[in-house]
Protein backbone atom coordinates (compact mmCIF):
# COMPACT_ATOMS: atom_id res chain seq x y z
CA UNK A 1 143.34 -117.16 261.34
CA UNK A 2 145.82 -115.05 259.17
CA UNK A 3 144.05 -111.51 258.43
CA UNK A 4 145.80 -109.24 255.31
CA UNK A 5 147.77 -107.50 257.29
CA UNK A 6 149.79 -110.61 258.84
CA UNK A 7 152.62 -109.94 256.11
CA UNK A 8 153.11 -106.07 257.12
CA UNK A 9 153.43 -107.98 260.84
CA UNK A 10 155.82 -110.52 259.54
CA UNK A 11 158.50 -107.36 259.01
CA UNK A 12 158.74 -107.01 262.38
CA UNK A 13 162.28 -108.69 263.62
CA UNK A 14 161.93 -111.81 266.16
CA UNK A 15 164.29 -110.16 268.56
CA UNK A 16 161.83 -107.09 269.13
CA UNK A 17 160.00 -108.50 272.36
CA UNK A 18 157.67 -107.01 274.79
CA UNK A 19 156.31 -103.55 275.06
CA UNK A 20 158.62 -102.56 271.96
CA UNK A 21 156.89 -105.30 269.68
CA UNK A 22 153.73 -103.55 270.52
CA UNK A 23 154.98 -100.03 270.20
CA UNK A 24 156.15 -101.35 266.31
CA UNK A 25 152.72 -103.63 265.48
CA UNK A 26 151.01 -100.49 267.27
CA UNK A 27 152.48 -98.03 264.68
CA UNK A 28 152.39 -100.68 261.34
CA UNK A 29 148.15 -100.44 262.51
CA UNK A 30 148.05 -96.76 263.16
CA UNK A 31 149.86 -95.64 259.70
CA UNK A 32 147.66 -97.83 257.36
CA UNK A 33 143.89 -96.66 257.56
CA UNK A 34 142.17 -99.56 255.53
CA UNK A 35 144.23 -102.01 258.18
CA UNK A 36 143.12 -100.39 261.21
CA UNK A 37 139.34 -100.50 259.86
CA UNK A 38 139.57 -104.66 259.21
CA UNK A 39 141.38 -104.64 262.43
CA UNK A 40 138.58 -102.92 264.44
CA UNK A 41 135.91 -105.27 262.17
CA UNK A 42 137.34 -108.32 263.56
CA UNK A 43 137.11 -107.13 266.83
CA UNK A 44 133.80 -106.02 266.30
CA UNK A 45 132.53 -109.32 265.58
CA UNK A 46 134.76 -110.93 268.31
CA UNK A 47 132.41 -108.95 270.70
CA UNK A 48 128.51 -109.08 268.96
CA UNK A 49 129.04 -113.20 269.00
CA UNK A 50 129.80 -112.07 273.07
CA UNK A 51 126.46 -110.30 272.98
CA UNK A 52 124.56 -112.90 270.77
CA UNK A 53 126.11 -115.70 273.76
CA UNK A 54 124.42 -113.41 276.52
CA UNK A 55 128.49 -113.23 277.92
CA UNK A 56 129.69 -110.44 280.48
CA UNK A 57 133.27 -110.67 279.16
CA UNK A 58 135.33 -111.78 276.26
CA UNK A 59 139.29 -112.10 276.22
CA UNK A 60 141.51 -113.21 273.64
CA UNK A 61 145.34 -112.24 273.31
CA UNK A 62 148.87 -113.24 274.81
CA UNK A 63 149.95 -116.36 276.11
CA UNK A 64 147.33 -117.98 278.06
CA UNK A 65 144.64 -117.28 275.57
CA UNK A 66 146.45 -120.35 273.19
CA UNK A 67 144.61 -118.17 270.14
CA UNK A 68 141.26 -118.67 271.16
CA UNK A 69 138.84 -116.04 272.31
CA UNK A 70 137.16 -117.24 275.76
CA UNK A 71 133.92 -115.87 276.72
CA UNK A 72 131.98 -116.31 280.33
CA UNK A 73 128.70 -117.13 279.92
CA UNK A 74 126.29 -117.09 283.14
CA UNK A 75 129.81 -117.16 285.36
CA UNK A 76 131.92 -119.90 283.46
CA UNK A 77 134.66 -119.07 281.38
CA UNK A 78 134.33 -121.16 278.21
CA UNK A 79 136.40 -121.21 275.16
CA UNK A 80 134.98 -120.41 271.35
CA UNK A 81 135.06 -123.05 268.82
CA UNK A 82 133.64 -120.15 266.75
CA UNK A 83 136.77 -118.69 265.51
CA UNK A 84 139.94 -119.99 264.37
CA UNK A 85 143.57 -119.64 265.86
CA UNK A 86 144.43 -116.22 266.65
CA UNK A 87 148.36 -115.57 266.60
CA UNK A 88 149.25 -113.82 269.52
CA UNK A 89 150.32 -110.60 267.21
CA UNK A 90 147.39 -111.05 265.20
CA UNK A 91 145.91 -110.27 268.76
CA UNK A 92 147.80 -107.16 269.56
CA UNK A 93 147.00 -105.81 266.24
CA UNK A 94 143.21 -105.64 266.99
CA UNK A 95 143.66 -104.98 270.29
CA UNK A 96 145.87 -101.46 269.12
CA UNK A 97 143.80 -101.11 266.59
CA UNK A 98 141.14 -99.37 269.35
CA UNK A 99 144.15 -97.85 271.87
CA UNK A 100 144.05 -93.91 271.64
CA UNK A 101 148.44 -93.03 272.30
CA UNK A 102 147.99 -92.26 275.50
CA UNK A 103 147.01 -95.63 276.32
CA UNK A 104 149.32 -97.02 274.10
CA UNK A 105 152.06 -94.92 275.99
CA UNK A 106 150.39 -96.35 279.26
CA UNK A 107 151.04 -99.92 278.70
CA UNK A 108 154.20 -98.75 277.87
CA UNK A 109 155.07 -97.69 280.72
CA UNK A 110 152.56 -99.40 283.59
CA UNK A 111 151.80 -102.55 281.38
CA UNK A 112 147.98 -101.96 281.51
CA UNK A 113 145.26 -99.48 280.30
CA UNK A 114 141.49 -99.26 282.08
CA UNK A 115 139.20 -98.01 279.02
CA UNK A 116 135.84 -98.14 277.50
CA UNK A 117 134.74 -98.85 273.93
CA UNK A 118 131.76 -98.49 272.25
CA UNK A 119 130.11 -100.48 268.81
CA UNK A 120 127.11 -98.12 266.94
CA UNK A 121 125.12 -100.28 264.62
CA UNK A 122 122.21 -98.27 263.21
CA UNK A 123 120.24 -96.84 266.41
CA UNK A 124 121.71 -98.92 268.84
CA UNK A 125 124.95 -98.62 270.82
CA UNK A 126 126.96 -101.47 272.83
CA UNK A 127 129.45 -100.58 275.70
CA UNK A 128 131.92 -102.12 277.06
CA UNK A 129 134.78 -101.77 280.12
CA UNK A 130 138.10 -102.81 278.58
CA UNK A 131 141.34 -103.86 280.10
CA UNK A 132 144.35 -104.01 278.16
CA UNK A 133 147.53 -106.01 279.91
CA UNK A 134 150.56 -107.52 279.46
CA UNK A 135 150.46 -111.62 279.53
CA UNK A 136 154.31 -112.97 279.54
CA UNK A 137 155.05 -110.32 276.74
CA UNK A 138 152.49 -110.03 274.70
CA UNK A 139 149.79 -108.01 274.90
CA UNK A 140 145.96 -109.38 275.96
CA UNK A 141 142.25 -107.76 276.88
CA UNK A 142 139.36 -108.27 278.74
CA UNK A 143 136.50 -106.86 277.91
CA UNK A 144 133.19 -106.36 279.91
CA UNK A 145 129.33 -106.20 278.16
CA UNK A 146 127.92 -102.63 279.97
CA UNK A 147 124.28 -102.99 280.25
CA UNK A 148 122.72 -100.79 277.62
CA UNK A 149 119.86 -99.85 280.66
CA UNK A 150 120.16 -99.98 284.40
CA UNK A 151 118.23 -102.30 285.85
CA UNK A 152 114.96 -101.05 287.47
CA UNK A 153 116.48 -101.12 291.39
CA UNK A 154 112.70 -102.27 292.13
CA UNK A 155 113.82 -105.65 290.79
CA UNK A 156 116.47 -106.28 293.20
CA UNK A 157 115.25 -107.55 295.94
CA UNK A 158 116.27 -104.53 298.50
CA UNK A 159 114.19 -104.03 301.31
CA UNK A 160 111.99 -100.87 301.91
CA UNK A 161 114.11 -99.92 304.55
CA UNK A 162 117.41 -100.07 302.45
CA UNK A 163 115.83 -98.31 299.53
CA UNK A 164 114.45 -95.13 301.43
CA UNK A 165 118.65 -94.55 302.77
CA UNK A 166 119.53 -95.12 298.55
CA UNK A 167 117.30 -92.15 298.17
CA UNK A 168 118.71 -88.61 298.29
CA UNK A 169 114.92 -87.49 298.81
CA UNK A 170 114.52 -89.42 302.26
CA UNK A 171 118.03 -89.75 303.69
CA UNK A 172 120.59 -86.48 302.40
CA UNK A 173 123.83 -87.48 303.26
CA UNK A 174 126.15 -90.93 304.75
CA UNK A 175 128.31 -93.53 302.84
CA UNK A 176 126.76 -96.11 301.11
CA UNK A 177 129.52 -98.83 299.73
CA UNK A 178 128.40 -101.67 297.29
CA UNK A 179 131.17 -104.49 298.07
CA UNK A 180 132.27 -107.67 296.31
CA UNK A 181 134.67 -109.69 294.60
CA UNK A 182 135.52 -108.55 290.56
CA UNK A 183 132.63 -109.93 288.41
CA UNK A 184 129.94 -109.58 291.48
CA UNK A 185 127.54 -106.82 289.60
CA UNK A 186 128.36 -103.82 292.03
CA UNK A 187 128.60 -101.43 288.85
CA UNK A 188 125.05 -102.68 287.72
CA UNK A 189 123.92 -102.16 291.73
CA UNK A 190 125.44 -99.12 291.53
CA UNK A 191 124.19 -97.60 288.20
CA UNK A 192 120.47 -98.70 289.85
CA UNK A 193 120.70 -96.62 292.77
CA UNK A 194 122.22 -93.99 290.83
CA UNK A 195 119.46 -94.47 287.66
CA UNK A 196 116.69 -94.41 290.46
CA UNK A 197 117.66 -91.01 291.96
CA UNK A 198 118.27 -89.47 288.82
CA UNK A 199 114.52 -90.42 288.09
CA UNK A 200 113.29 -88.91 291.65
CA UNK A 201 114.97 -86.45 292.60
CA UNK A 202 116.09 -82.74 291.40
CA UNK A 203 119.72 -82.88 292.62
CA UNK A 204 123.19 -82.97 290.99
CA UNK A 205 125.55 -86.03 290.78
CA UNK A 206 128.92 -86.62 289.39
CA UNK A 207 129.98 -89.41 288.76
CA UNK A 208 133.86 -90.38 288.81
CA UNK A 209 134.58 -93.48 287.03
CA UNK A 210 137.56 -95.34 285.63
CA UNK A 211 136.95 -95.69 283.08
CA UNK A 212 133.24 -94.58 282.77
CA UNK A 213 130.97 -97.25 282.10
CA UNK A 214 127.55 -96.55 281.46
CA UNK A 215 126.24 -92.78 280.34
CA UNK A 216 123.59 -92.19 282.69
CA UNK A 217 121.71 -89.13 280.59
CA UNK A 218 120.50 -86.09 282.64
CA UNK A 219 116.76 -86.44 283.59
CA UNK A 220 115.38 -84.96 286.94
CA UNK A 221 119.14 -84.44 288.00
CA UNK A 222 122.13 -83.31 286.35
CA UNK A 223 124.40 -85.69 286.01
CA UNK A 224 128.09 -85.40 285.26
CA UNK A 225 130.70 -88.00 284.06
CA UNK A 226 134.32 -87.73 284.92
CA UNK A 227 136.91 -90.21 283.49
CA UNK A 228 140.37 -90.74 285.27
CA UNK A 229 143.18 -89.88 283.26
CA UNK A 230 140.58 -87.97 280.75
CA UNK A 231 139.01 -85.74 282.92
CA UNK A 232 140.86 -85.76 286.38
CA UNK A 233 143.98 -87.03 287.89
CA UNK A 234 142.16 -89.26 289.95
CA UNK A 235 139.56 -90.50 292.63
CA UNK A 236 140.85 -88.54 294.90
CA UNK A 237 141.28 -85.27 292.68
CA UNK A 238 138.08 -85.89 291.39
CA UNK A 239 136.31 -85.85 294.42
CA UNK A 240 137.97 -83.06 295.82
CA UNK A 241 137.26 -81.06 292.69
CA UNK A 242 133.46 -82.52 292.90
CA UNK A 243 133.22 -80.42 296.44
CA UNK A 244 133.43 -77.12 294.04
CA UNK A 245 130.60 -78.30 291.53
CA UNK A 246 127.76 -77.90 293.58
CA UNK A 247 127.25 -81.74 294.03
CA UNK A 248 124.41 -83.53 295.88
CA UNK A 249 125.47 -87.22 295.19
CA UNK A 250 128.93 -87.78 294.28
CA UNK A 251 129.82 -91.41 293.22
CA UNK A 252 133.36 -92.89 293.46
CA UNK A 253 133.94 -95.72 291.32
CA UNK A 254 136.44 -97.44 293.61
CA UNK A 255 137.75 -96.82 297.07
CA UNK A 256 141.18 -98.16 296.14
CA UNK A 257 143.90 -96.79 298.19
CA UNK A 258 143.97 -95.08 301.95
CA UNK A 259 143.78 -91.37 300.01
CA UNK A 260 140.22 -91.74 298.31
CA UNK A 261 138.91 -93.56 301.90
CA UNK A 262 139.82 -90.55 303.76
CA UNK A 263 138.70 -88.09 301.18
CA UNK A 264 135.24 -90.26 300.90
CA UNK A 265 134.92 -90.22 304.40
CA UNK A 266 135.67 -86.35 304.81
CA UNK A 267 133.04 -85.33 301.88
CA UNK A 268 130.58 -87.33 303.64
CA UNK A 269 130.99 -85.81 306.73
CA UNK A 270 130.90 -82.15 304.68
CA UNK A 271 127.28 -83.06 304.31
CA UNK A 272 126.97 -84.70 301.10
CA UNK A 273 125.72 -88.50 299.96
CA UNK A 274 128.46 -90.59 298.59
CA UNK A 275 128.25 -94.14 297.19
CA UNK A 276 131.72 -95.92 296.36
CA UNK A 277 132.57 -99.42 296.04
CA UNK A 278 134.98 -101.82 297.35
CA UNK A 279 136.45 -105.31 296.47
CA UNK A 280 135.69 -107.14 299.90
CA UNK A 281 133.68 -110.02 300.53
CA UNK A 282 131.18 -108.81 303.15
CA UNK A 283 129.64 -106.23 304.78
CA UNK A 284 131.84 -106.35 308.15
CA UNK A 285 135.04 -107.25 306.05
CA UNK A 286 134.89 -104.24 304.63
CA UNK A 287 134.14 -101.86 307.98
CA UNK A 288 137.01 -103.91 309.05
CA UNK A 289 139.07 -102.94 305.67
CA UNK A 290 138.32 -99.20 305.87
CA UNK A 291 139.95 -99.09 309.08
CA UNK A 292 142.80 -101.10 308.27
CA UNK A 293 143.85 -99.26 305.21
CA UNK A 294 144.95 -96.26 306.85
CA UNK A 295 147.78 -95.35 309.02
CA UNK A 296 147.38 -97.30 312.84
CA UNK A 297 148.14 -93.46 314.30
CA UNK A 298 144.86 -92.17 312.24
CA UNK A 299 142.36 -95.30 313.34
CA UNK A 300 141.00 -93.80 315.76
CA UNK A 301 139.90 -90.63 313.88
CA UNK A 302 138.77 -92.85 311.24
CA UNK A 303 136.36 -95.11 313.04
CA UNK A 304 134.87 -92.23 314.71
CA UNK A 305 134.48 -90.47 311.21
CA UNK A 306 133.90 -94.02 309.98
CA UNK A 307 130.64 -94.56 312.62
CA UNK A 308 129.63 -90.90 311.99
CA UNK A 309 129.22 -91.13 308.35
CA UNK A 310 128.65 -94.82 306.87
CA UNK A 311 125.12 -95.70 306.13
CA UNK A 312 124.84 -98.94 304.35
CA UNK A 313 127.00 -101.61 302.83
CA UNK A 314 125.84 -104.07 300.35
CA UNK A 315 128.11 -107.11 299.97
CA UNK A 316 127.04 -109.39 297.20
CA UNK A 317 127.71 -111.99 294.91
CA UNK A 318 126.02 -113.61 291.75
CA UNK A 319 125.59 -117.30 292.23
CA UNK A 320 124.65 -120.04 289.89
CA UNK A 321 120.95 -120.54 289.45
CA UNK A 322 119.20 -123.95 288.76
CA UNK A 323 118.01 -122.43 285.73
CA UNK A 324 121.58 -122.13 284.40
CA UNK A 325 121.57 -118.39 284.78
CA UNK A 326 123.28 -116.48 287.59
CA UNK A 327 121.01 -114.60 290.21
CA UNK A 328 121.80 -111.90 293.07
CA UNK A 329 122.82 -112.95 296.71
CA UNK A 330 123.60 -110.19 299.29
CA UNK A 331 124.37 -109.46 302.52
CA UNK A 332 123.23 -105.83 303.82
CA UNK A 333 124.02 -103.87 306.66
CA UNK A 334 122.35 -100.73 307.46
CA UNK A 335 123.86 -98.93 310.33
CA UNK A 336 122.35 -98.17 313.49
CA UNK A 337 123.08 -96.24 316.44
CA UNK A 338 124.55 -99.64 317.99
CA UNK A 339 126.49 -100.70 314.84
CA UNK A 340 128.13 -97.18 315.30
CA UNK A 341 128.91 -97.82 318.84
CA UNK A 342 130.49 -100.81 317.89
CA UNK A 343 132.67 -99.08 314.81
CA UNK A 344 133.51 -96.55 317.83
CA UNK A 345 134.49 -99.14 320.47
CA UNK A 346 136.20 -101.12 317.80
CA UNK A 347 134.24 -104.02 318.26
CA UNK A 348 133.30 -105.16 314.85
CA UNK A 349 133.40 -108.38 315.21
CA UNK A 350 130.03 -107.78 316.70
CA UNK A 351 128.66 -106.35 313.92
CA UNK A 352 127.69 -109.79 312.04
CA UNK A 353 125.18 -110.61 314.82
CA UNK A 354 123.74 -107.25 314.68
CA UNK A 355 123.29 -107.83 311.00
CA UNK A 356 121.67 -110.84 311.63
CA UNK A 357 119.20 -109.83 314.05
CA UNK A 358 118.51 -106.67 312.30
CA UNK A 359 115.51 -107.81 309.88
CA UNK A 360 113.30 -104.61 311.03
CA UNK A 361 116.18 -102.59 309.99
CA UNK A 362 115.98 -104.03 306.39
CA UNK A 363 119.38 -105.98 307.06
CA UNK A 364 120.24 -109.62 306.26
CA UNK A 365 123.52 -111.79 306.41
CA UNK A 366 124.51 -113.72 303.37
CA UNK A 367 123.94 -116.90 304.82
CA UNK A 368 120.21 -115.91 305.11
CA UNK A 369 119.72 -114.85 301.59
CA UNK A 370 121.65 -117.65 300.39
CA UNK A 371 118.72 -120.02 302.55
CA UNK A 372 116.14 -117.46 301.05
CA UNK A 373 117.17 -118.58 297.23
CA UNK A 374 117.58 -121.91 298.37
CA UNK A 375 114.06 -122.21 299.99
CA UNK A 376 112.69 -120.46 297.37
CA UNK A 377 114.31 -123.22 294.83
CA UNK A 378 116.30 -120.87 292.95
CA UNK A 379 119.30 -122.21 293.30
CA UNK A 380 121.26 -126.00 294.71
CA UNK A 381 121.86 -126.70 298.33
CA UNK A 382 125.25 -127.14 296.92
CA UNK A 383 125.78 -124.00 295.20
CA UNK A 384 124.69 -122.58 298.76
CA UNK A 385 127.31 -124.15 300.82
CA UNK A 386 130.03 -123.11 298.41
CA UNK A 387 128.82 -119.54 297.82
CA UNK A 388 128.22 -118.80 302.04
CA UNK A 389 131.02 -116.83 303.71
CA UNK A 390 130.71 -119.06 306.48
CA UNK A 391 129.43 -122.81 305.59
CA UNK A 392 128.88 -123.27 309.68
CA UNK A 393 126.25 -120.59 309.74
CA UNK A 394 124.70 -121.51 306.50
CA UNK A 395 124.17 -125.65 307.43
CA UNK A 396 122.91 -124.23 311.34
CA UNK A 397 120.21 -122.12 309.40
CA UNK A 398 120.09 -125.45 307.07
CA UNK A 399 119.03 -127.41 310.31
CA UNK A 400 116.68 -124.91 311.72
CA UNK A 401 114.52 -124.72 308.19
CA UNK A 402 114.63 -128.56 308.28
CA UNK A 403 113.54 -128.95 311.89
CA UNK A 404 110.68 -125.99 311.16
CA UNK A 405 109.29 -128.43 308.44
């Protein structure tokens, strides 16, 4: 695919490589209106055939793409056979053709820039979560489909007991984490909880995102957005700042570093309800993660702050469905007076059992809810066993079901 700017592209010298081919294809797009506008077009239409497919990301650019654009569709990554070759400079030109300077100057300088774009077509509006990087050279993005609603969290399949600590109305402060691997839905759990509240409660939240996905608009709450890098240094500035704006909830988008745990865990303890996320694969990984992040002379400070403050963790996945969709699978922990002995004593390798005898408490191991969808024929006895965090557990509860029929 050759687009009528590829000649203006062709002046650019062979020798100039890397970050200072992009800074010169960057400024060839930027200087010629008309060019950026068919840029942006193209790109347009890269991502409404992503909608039309029902995909939660599109990427095209640098060298592993081969010029194709390669969507994921229900959790596999597929490449189109709707477009034709895209040249990899081709690709940075759309892909610059959105990029404010400042995020052209950041992939100068850190190779990458976290952003969000947005398509308006009459009355409707599409989001997305972009990611621009550097792929041996040349520039490449991912992009992510933002739900244009949150899902009703009634639909999620959260216990009573689990939904009552969500809500600032029954339970006023404690941590609550969503957890998962990249591409596990904890921004759509998260923007349920938060859509929910914002619904039932008169309170304040803000909201601390990077970048800010989707615009939750101010009903019974008010509800602020703040955007690393466009409205505040960063997780941990921003939630320090959030302390002096009156908050009730504040929401962290990502509990990244030992900094933004400890401030977390300190403006929960202040009194306030906090939900953050982390990229762990369950519920005690991440107690265990928490801990381990920061300095071995301040563990002992943070599990007691830890036990004092957390109040659920949600550790999910989306799994294959037999209906060729993806569905929810989750493993929940709600803490307990025990479960905080046990963060205290530093016994957490105790804390799986706990989850899985703690049904009246609304919690539930993954193994279980994996043998819930599979009872339930939603999805394979394979796609079980290679979803469970621990394929023991999961063919033990396998015999038990089988010896109860």
């Amino acid at each position: 695919m050759r687009f009528s700017f590829s000649a203006d592209l062709e002046r650019i010298h062979d020798h100039v490589l890397g970050v200072d081919r992009i800074a010169e294809i960057s400024d060839i797009i930027a200087s010629d209106t008309d060019l950026r506008l068919e840029a942006r077009s193209k790109l347009d239409e890269f991502l409404m055939h992503m909608i039309d497919l029902e995909a939660s990301d599109a990427d095209f650019g640098g060298q592993g793409s081969q010029g194709a654009v390669w969507y994921r569709i229900h959790g596999a990554k597929t490449r189109s056979t709707n477009f034709d070759f895209l040249a990899k400079d081709d690709a940075t030109a759309l892909i610059c053709s959105i990029l404010t300077e400042r995020q052209i100057d950041a992939i100068t300088i850190s190779h990458n820039a976290d952003f969000s774009y947005r398509i308006q077509l009459m009355d409707k509006v599409y989001r997305f979560r972009a990611d621009a990087y550097m792929d041996m050279g040349y520039l490449a993005i991912n992009f992510r489909f933002i739900n244009p609603k949150p899902f009703d969290l009634q639909t999620l399949g959260f216990p009573p007991q689990i939904l009552r600590r969500f809500d600032l109305g029954f339970e006023k402060k404690g941590l609550i984490l969503v957890t998962g691997i990249t591409g596990s839905g904890k921004s759509t759990t998260l923007d349920a909880i938060i859509n929910s509240n914002n619904h039932k409660n008169e309170a304040h939240i803000v909201i601390i995102g990077s970048p800010i996905e989707y615009f939750h608009s101010s009903e019974k709450c008010l509800v602020r957005h703040r955007e690393i890098g466009r409205d505040t240094i960063s997780f941990k500035d921003g939630s320090i700042e959030a302390l002096r704006q009156d908050p009730d909830i504040i929401v962290i988008g990502e509990m990244r570093d030992p900094e933004t745990i400890m401030t977390a865990l300190e403006i929960t303890d202040s009194g306030h309800k906090v939900f953050s996320t982390l990229h762990t694969g369950s519920a005690v990984e991440s107690v265990h993660r928490i801990v381990a992040e920061c300095p071995t002379n301040e563990q002992n400070r943070v599990r007691m702050r830890l036990a004092d403050t957390l109040s659920v963790v949600i550790s999910q996945k989306l799994v294959p469905s037999v209906d060729g969709r993806r569905v929810l699978a989750k493993e929940i922990l709600s803490v307990t007076p025990w479960v905080s002995a046990a963060i205290i004593n530093s016994n957490i390798g105790e804390i799986y059992q706990m989850i899985n005898e703690g049904k009246e408490h609304g919690m539930i191991t993954l193994e279980q809810d994996l043998m819930r969808l599979l009872v339930t024929k939603q999805i394979t006895k394979e796609t079980a066993i290679s979803h469970a965090n621990s394929k023991k557990r999961l063919m033990e509860l396998m015999s038990y079901y089988k010896r109860k029929m």
